[in-house]
Protein backbone atom coordinates (compact mmCIF):
# COMPACT_ATOMS: atom_id res chain seq x y z
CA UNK A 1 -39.04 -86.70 42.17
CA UNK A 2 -36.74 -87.71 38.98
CA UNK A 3 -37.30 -87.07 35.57
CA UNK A 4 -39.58 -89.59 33.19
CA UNK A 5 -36.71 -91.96 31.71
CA UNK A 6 -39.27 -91.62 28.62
CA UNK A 7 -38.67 -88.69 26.56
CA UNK A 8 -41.02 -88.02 22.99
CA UNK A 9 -39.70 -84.98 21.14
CA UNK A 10 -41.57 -83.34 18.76
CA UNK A 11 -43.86 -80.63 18.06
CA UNK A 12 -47.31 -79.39 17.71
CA UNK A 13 -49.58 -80.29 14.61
CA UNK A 14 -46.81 -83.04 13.52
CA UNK A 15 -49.46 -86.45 12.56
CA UNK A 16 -46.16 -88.88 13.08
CA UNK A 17 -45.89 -87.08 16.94
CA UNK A 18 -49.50 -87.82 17.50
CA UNK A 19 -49.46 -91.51 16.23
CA UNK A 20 -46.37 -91.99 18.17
CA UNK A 21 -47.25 -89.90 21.10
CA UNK A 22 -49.95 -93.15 21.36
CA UNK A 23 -47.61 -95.66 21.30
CA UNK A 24 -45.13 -94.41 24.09
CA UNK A 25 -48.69 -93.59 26.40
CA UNK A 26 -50.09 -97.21 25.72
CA UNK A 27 -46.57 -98.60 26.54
CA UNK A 28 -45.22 -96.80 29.67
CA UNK A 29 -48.71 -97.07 31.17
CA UNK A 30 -48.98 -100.36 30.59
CA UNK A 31 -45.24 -100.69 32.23
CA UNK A 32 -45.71 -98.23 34.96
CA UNK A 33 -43.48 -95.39 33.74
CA UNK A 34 -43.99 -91.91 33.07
CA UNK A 35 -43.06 -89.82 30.10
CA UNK A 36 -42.81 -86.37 28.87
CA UNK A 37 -43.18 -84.74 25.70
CA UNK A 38 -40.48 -81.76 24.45
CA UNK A 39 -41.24 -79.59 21.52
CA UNK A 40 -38.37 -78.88 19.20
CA UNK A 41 -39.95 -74.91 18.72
CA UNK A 42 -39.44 -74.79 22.46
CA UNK A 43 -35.89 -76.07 22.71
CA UNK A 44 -33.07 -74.95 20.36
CA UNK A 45 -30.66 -78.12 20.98
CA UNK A 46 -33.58 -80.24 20.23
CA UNK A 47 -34.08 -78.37 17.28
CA UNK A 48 -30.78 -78.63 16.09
CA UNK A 49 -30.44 -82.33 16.70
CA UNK A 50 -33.75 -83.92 15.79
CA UNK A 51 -35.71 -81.54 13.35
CA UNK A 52 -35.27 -83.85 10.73
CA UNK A 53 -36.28 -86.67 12.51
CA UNK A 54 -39.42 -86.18 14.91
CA UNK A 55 -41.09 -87.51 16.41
CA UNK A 56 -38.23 -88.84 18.14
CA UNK A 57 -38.42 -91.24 21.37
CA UNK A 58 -35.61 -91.88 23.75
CA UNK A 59 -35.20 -93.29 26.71
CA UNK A 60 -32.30 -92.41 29.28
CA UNK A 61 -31.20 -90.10 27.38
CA UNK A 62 -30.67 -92.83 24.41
CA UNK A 63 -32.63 -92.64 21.07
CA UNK A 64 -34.56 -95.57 21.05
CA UNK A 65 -36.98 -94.69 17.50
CA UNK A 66 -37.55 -91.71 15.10
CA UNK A 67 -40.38 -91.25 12.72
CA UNK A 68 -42.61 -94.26 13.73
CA UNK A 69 -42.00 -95.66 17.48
CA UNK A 70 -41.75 -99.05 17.54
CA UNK A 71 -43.96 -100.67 20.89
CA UNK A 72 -41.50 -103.80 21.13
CA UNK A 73 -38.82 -101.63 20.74
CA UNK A 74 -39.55 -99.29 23.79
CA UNK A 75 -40.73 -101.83 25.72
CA UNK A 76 -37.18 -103.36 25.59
CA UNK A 77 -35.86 -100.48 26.15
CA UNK A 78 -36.86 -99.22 29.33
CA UNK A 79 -37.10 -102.86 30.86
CA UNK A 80 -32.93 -102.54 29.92
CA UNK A 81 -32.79 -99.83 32.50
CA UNK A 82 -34.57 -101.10 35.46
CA UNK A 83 -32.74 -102.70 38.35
């Protein structure tokens, strides 16, 4: 089984991860993909790359939005990478 091409990184207690952490579940449910959330406390190069800017969404390992996710935005950017 692959990874989720959806990725939200973030962390706990963080009210822009929870507003976006809706967005990319109404989204890749309503398109049939999966997701997964990463902390930045549990990841050091997360940390180092994103602290500044969580919640952060990407999706094939591309930064699609940071601070508030966008719907249209991820939308188009996982139906880039189907086939």
């Amino acid at each position: 089984m692959s990874a989720p091409r959806v990725v939200l990184v973030g962390k706990p207690g963080c009210h822009l991860c929870d507003a976006a952490r809706e967005v990319v579940a109404e989204v890749t449910g309503r398109l049939g993909e999966g997701y997964e959330e990463r902390s930045i406390l549990d990841d050091a190069a997360l940390h180092d790359a994103y602290w500044e800017r969580i919640p952060v969404v990407l999706v094939d390992d591309v930064v699609v939005d940071y601070w508030h996710v966008d719907a249209s935005r991820l939308e188009q950017a996982i139906g880039r990478g189907r086939k």
